[in-house]
N, C-alpha and C. Protein backbone atom coordinates (compact mmCIF):
# COMPACT_ATOMS: atom_id res chain seq x y z
N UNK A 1 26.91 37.24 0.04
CA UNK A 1 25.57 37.53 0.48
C UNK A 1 24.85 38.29 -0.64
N UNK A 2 23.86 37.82 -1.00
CA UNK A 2 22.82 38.56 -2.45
C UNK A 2 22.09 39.18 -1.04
N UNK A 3 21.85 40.57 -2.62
CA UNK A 3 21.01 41.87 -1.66
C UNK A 3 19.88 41.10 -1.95
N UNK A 4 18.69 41.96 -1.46
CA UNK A 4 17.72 41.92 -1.50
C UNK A 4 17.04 42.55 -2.47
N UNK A 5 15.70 42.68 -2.90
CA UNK A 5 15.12 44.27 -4.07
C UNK A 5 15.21 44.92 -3.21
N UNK A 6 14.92 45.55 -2.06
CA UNK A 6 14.35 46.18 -1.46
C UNK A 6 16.07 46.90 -1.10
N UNK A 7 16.94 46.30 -1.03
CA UNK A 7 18.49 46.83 -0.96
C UNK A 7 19.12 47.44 -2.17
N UNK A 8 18.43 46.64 -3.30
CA UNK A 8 18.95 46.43 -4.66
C UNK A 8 18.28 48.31 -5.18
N UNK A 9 17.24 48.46 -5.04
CA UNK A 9 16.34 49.38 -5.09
C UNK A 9 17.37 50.57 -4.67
N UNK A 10 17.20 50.75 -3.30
CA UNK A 10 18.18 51.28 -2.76
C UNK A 10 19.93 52.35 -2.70
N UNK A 11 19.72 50.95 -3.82
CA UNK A 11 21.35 51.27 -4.77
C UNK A 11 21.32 51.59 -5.46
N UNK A 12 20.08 51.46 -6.11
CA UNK A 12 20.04 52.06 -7.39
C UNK A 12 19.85 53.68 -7.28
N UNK A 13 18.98 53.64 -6.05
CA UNK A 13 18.89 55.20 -6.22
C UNK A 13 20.40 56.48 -5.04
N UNK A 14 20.66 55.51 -4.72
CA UNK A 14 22.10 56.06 -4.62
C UNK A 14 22.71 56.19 -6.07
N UNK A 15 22.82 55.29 -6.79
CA UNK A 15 23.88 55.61 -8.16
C UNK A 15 22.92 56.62 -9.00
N UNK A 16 21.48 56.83 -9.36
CA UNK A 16 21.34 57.63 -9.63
C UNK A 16 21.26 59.28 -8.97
N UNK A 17 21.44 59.55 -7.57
CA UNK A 17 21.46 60.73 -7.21
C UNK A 17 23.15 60.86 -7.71
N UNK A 18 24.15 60.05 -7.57
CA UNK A 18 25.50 60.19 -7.62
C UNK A 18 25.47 60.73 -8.98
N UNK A 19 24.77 59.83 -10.37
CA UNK A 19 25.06 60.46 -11.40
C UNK A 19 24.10 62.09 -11.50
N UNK A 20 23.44 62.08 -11.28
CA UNK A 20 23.30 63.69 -10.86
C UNK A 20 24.11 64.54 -10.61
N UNK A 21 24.57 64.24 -9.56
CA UNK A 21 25.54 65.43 -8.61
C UNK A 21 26.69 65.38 -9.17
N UNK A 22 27.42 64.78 -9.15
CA UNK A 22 28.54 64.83 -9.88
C UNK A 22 28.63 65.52 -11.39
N UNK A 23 27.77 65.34 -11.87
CA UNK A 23 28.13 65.71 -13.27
C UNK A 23 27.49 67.17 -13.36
N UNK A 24 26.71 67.90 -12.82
CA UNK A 24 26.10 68.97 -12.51
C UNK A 24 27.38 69.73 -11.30
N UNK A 25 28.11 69.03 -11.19
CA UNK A 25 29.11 69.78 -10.06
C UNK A 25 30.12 69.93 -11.08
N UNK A 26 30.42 69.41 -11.92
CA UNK A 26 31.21 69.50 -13.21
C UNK A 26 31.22 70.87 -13.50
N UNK A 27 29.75 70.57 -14.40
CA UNK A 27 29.16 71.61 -15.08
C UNK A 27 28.91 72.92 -14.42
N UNK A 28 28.97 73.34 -13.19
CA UNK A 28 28.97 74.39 -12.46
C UNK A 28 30.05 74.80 -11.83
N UNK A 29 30.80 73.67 -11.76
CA UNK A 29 32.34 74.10 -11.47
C UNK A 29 33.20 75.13 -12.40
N UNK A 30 33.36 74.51 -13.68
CA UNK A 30 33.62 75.05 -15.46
C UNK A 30 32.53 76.59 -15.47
N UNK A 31 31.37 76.58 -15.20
CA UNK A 31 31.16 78.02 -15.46
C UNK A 31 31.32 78.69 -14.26
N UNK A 32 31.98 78.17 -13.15
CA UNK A 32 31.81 79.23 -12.06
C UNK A 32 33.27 79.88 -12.57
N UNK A 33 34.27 78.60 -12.43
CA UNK A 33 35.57 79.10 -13.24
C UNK A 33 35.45 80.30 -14.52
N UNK A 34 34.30 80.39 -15.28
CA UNK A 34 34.38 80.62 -16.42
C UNK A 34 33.67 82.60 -16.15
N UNK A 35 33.71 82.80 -14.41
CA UNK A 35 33.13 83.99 -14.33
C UNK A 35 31.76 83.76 -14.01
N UNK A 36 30.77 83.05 -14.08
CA UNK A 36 29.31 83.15 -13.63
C UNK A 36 29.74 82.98 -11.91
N UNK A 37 29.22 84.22 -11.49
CA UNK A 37 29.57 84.21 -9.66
C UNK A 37 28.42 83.43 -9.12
N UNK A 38 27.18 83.27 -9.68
CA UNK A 38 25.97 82.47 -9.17
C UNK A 38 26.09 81.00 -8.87
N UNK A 39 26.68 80.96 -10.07
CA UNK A 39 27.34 79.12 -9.80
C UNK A 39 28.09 78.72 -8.86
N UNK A 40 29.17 79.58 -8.28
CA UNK A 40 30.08 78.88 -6.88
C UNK A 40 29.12 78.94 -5.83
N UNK A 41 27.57 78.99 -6.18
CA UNK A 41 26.82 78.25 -4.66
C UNK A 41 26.48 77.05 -4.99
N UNK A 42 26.24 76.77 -6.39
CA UNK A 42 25.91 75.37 -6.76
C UNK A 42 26.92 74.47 -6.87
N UNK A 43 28.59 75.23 -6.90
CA UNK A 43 29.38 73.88 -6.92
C UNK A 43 29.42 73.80 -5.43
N UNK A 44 29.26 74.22 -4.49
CA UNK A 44 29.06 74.12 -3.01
C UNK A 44 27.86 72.82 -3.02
N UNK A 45 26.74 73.16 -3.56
CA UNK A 45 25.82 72.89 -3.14
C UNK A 45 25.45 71.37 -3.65
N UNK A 46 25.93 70.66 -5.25
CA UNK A 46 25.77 69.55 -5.60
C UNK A 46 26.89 68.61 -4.60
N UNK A 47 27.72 69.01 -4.23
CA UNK A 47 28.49 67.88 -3.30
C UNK A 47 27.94 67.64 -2.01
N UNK A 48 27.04 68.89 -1.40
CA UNK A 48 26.54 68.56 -0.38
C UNK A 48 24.75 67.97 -0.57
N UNK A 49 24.93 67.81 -1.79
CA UNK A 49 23.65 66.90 -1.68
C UNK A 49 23.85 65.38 -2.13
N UNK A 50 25.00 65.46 -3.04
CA UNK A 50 26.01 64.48 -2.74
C UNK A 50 26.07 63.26 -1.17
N UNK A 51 26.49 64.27 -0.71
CA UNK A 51 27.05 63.97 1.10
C UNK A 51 25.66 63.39 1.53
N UNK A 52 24.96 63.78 1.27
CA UNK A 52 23.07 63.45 1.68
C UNK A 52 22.59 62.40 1.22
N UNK A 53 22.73 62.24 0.21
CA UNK A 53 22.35 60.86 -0.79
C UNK A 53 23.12 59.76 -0.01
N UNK A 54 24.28 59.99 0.33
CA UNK A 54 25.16 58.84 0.99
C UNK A 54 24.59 58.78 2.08
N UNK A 55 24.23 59.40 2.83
CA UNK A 55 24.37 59.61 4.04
C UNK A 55 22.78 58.87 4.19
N UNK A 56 21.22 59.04 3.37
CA UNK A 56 19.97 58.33 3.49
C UNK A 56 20.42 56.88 3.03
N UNK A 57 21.57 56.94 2.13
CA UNK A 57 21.41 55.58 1.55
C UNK A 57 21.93 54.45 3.07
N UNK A 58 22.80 55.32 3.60
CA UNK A 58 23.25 54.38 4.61
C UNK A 58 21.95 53.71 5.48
N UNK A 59 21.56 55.35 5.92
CA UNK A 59 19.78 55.41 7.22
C UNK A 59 18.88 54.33 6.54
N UNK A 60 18.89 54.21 5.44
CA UNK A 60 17.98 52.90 4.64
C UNK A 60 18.23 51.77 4.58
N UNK A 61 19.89 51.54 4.21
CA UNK A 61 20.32 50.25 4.23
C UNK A 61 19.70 49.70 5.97
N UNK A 62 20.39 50.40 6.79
CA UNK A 62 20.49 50.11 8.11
C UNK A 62 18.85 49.17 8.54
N UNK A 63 18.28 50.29 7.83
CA UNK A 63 16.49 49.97 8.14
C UNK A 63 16.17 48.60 7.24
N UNK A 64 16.58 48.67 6.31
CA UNK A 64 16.25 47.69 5.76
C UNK A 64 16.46 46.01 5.98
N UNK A 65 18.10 46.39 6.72
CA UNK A 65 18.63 45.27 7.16
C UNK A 65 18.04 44.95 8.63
N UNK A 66 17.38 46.12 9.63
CA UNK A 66 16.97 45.96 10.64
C UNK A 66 17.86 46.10 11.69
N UNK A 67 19.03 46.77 10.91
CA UNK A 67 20.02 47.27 11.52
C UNK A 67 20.01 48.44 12.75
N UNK A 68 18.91 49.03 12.59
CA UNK A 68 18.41 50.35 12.83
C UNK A 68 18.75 50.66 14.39
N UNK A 69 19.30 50.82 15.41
CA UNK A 69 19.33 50.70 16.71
C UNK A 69 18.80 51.85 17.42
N UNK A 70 18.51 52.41 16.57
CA UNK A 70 17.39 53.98 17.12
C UNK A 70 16.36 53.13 17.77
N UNK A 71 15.71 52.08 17.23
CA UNK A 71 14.27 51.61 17.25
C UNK A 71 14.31 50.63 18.34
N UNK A 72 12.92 50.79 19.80
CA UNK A 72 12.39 50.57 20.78
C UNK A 72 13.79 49.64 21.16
N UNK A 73 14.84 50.68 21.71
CA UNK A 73 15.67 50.36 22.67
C UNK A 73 14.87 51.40 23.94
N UNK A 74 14.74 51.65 24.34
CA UNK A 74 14.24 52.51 25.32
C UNK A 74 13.15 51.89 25.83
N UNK A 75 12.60 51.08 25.21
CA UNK A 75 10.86 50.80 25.49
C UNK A 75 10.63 50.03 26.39
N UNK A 76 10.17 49.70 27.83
CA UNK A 76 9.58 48.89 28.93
C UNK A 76 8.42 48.78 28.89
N UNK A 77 8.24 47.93 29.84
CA UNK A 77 6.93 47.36 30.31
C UNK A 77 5.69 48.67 30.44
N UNK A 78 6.18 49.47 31.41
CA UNK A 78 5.48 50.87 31.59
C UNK A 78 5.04 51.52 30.26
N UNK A 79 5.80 51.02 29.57
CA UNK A 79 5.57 52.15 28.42
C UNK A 79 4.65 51.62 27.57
N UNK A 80 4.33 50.03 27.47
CA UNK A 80 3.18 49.16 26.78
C UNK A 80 2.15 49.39 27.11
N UNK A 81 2.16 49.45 28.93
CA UNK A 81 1.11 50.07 29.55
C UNK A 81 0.28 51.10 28.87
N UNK A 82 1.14 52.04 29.29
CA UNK A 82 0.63 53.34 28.67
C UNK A 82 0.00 53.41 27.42
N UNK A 83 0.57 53.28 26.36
CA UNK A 83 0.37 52.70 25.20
C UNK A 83 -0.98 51.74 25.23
N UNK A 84 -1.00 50.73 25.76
CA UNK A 84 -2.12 50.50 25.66
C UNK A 84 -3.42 50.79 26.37
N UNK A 85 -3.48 51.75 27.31
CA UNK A 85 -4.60 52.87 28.11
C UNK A 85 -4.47 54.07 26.92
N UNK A 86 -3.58 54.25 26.48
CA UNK A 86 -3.74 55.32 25.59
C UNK A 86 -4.80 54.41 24.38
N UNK A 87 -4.63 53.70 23.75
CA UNK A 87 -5.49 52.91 22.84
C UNK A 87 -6.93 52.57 23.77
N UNK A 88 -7.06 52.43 24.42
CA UNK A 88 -8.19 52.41 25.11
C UNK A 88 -9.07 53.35 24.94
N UNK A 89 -8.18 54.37 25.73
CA UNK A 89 -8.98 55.88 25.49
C UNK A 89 -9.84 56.33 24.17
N UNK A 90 -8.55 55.88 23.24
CA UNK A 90 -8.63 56.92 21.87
C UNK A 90 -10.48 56.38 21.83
N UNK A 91 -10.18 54.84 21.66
CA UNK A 91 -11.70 53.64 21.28
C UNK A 91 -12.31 54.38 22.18
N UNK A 92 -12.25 54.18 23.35
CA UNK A 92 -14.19 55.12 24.17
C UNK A 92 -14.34 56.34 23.45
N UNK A 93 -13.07 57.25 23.26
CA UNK A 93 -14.21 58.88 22.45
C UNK A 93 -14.37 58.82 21.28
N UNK A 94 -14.05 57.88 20.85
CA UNK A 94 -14.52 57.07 19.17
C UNK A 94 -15.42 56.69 18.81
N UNK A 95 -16.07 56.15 19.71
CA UNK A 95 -17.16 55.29 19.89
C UNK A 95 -18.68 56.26 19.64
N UNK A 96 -19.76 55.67 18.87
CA UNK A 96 -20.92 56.60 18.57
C UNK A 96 -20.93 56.89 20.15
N UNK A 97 -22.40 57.38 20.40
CA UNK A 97 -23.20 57.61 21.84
C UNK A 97 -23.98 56.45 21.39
N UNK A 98 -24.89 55.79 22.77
CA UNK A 98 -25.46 54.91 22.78
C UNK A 98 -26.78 54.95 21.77
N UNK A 99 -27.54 56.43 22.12
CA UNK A 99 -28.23 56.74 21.55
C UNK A 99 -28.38 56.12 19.98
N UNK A 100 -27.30 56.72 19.06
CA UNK A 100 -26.99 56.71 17.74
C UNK A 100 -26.99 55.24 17.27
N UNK A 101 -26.55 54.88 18.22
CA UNK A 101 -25.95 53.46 17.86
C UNK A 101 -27.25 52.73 17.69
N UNK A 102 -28.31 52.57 19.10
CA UNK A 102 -29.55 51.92 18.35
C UNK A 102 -30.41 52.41 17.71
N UNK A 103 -30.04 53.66 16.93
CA UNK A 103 -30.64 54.08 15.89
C UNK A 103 -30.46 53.56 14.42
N UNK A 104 -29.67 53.05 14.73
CA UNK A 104 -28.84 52.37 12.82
C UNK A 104 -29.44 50.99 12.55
């Protein structure tokens, strides 16, 4: 199965947050070792942004593929309703006054 751009895209910016984090978790690992006490929040902290990058890349793939099962499982008839009296509404207090209107 060929990705898509829109997947391809995607991946790409997963491999670039990965080359980020990783190599900055390196580099803060070695000076936390090396005595800088400030740095053992950043080697904490590049793996868990790490964990994050994976974790949107998945929430995107999913969306992208339409995978998404968050989306209008819940939704009935009632709720179109509504939805569409709510759109109704918004249009009447939208609307000039009569007045204005045959003024233009």
């Amino acid at each position: 199965m060929s990705a898509t751009p829109g997947e391809r895209r995607i991946h790409l910016g997963l491999a670039i947050a990965l080359l980020i984090c990783v190599p900055l978790f390196v580099v803060e690992l070695s000076r936390a070792l090396g005595g800088n006490t400030l740095s053992w929040a950043y080697v904490f902290e590049w793996p868990l942004l790490a964990v994050y990058a994976v974790y949107m890349w998945r929430q995107l793939l999913r969306q992208e593929r339409g995978d998404d099962h968050r989306t209008k499982k819940n939704e009935s008839a009632g709720d179109a309703d509504a939805m569409a009296a709510l759109n109704d509404y918004y249009e009447q207090i939208h609307r000039p006054p009569p007045d204005e209107a045959e003024r233009s």
